[in-house]
C-alpha atoms as a PDB file:
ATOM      1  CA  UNK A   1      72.738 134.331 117.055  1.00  0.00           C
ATOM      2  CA  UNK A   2      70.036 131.782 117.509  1.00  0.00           C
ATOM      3  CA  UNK A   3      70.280 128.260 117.351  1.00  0.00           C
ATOM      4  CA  UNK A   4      67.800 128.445 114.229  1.00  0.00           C
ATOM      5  CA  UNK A   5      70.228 130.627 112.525  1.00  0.00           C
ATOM      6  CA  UNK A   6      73.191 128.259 113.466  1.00  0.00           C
ATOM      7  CA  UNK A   7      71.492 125.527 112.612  1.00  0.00           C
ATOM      8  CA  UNK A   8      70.700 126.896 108.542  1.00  0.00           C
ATOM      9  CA  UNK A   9      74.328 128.335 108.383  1.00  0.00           C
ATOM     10  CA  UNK A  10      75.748 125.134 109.301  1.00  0.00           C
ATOM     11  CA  UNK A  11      73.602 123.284 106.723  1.00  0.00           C
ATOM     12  CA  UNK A  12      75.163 125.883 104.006  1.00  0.00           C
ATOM     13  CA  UNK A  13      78.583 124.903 105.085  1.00  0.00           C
ATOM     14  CA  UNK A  14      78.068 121.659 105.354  1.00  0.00           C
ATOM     15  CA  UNK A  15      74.858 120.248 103.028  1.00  0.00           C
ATOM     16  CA  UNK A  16      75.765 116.477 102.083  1.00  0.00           C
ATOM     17  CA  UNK A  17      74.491 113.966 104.480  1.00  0.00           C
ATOM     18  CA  UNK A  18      74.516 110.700 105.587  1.00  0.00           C
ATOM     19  CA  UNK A  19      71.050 109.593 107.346  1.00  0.00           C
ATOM     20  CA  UNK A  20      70.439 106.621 108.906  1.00  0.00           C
ATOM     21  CA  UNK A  21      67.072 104.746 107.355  1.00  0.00           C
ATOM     22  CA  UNK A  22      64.658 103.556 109.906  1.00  0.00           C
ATOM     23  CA  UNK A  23      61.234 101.006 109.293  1.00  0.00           C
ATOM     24  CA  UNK A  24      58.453 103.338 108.655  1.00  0.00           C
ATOM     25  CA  UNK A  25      60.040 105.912 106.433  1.00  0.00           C
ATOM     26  CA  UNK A  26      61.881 107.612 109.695  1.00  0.00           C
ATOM     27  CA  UNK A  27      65.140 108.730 109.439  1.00  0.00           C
ATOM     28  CA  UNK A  28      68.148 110.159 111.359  1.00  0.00           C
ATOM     29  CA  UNK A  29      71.514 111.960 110.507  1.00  0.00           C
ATOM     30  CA  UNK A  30      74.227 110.493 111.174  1.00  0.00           C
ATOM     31  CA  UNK A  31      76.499 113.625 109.944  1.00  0.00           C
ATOM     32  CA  UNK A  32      77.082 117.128 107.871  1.00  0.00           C
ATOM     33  CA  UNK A  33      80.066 117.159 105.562  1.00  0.00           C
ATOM     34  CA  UNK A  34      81.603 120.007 103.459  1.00  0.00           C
ATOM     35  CA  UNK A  35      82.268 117.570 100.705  1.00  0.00           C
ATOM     36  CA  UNK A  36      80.722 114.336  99.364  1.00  0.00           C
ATOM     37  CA  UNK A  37      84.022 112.523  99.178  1.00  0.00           C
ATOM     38  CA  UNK A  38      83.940 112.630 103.083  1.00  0.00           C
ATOM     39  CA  UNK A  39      80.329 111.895 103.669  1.00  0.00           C
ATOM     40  CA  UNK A  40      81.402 108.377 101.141  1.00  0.00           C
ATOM     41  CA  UNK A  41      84.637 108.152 103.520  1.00  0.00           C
ATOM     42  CA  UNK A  42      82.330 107.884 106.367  1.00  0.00           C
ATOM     43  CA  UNK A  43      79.774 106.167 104.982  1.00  0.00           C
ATOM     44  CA  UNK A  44      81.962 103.127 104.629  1.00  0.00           C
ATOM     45  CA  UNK A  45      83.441 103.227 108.278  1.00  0.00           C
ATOM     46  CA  UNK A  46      79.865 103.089 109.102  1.00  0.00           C
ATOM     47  CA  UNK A  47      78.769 100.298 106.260  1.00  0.00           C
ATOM     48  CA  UNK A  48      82.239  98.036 108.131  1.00  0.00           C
ATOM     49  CA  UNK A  49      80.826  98.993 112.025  1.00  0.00           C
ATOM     50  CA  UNK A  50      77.186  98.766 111.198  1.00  0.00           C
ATOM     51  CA  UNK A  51      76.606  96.104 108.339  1.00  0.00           C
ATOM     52  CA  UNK A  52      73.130  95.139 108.619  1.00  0.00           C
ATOM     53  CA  UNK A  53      71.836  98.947 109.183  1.00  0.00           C
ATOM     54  CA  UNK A  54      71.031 101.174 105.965  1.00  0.00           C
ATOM     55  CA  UNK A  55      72.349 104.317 105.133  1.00  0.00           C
ATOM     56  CA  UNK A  56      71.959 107.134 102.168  1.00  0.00           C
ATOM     57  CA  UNK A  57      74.268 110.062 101.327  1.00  0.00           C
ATOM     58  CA  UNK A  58      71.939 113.660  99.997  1.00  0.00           C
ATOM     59  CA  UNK A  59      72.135 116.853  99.354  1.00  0.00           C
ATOM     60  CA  UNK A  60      70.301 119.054 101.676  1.00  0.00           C
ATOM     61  CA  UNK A  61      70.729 122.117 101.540  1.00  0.00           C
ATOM     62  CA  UNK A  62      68.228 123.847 103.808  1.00  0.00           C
ATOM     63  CA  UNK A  63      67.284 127.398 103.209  1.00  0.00           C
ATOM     64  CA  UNK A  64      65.960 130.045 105.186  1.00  0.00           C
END
């Protein structure tokens, strides 16, 4: 399999998100989750290590 192909099967299996929010409308993810009750789990570990950064929880489901 290629890594492209890996990469949209993960993002099936695991599409909620938590990305990171940067100045100038960059972003990064942080992490994939199967379920948005652990993507909010993480998010406020994060929120406690990391209070003055910003975060967001989506949907993204990428498709082929």
């Amino acid at each position: 399999m290629t890594d492209i192909h890996n990469s949209a099967q993960r993002a099936r299996l695991f599409p909620w998100i938590i990305v990171r929010l940067l100045p100038n409308l960059q972003r990064i993810t942080v992490g994939r989750f199967r379920h948005r009750s652990h993507a909010e789990g993480h998010l406020r570990v994060l929120k406690q290590m990391m209070p003055m950064a910003e975060f967001a929880i989506a949907f993204d489901l990428m498709r082929e």
